[in-house]
Protein backbone atom coordinates (compact mmCIF):
# COMPACT_ATOMS: atom_id res chain seq x y z
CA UNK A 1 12.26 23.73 -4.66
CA UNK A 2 10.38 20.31 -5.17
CA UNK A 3 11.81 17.60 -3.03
CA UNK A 4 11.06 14.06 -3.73
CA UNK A 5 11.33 11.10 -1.98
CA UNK A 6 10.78 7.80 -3.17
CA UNK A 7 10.41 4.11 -1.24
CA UNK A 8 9.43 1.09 -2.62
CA UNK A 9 12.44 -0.75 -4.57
CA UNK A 10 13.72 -3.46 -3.46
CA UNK A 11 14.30 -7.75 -4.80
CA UNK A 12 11.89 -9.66 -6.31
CA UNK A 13 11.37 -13.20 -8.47
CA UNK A 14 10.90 -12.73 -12.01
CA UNK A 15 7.04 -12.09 -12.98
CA UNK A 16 6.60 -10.59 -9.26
CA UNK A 17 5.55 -7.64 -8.46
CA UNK A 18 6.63 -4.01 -6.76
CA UNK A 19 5.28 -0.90 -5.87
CA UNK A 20 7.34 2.08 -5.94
CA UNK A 21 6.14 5.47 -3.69
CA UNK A 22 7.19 8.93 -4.49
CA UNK A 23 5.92 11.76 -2.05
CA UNK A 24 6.49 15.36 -3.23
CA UNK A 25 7.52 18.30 -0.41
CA UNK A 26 5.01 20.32 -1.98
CA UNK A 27 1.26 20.12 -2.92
CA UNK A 28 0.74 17.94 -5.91
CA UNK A 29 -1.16 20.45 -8.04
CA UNK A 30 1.92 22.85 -8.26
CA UNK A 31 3.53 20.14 -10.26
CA UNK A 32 2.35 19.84 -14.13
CA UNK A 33 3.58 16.53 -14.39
CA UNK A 34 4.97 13.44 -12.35
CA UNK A 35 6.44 10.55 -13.22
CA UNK A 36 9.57 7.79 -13.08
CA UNK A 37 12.18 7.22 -15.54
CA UNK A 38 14.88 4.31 -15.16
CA UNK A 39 18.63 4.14 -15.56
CA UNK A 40 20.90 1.37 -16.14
CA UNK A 41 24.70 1.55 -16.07
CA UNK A 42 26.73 3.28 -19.22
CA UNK A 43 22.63 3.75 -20.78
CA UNK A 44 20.70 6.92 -21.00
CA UNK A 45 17.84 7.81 -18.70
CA UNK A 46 14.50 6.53 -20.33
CA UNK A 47 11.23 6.91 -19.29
CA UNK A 48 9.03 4.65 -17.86
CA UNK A 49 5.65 6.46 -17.22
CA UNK A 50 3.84 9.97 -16.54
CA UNK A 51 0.92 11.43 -15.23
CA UNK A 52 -0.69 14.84 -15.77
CA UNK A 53 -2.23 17.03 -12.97
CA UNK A 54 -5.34 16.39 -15.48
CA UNK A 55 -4.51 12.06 -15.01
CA UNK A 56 -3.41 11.89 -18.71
CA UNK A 57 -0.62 8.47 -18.21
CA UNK A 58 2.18 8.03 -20.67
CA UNK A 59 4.26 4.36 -20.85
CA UNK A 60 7.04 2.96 -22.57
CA UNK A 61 6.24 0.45 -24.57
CA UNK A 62 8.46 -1.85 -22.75
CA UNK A 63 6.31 -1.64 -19.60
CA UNK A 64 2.92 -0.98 -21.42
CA UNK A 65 0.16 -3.60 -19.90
CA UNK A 66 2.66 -4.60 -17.04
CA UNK A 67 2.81 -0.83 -14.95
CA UNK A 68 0.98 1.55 -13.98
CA UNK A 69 1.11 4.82 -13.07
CA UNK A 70 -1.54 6.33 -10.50
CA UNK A 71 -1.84 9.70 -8.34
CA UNK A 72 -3.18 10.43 -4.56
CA UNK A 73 -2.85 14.26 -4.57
CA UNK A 74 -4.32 14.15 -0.87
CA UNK A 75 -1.28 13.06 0.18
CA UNK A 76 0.97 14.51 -2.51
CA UNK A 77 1.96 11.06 -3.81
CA UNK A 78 2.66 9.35 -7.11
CA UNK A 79 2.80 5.57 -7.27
CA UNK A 80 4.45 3.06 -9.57
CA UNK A 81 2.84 -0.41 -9.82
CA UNK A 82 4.94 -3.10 -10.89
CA UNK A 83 3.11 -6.30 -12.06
CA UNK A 84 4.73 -9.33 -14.80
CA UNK A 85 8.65 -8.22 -13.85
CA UNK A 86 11.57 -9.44 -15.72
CA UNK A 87 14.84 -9.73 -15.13
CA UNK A 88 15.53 -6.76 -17.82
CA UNK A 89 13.46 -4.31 -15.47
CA UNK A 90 16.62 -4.39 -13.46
CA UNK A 91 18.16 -1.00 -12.72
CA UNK A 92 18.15 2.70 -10.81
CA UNK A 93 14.47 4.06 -11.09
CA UNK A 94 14.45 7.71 -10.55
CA UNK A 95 10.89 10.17 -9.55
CA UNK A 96 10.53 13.06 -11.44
CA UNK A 97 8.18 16.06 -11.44
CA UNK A 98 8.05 19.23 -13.52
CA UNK A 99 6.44 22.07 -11.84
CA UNK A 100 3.68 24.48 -13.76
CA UNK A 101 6.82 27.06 -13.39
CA UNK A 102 8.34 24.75 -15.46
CA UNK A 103 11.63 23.41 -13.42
CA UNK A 104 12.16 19.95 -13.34
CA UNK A 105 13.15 17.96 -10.37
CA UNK A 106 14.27 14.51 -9.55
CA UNK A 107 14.54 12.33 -6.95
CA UNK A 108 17.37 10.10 -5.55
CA UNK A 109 16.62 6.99 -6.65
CA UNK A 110 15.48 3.64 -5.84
CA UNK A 111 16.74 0.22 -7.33
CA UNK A 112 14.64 -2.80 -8.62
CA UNK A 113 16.28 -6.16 -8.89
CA UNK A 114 14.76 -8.50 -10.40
CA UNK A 115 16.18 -12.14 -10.30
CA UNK A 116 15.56 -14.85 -12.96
């Protein structure tokens, strides 16, 4: 079992920024691959970034230039930067990891508001 716990939502201004935290119960480099996907009422869970235990990153396009995704695997941690936020970056984003057994895990959540 993987628990993950994530910090960091919260409200901010349109083209402000966030940070979004999402420590792991277990050492960084049993999981294959972190990284956060995003929910928004009656929509399907999309993804948002990854990162490899090797560093490879993954965007959306929707978020390409704007986030990024970054690892401290001293402290078992994955980090979301938020920079250029609009209002349509609204919603639920979720923490995810997928071990190198291959089990995927996810966290509670953590909402971004972003007002116009």
């Amino acid at each position: 079992q993987v628990q993950l716990v994530e910090s960091g939502g919260g409200l901010v201004q349109a083209g402000g920024s966030l940070r979004l935290s999402c420590a792991a119960s277990k050492s960084i480099f049993t999981i294959n691959t972190m990284g956060w996907y995003r929910q928004a009422p009656g929509k399907q869970r999309e993804l948002v970034a990854t990162i490899t235990r090797g560093g490879s990153t993954n965007y959306a396009d929707s978020v390409k230039g704007r986030f990024t995704i970054s690892r401290d695997n001293a402290k078992n941690t994955v980090y979301l930067q938020m920079n250029s936020l609009k209002p349509e970056d609204t919603t639920v984003y979720y923490c995810y990891a997928k071990t190198v057994a291959g089990n995927d895990y996810w966290g509670q959540g953590t909402q971004v508001t972003v007002s116009s």
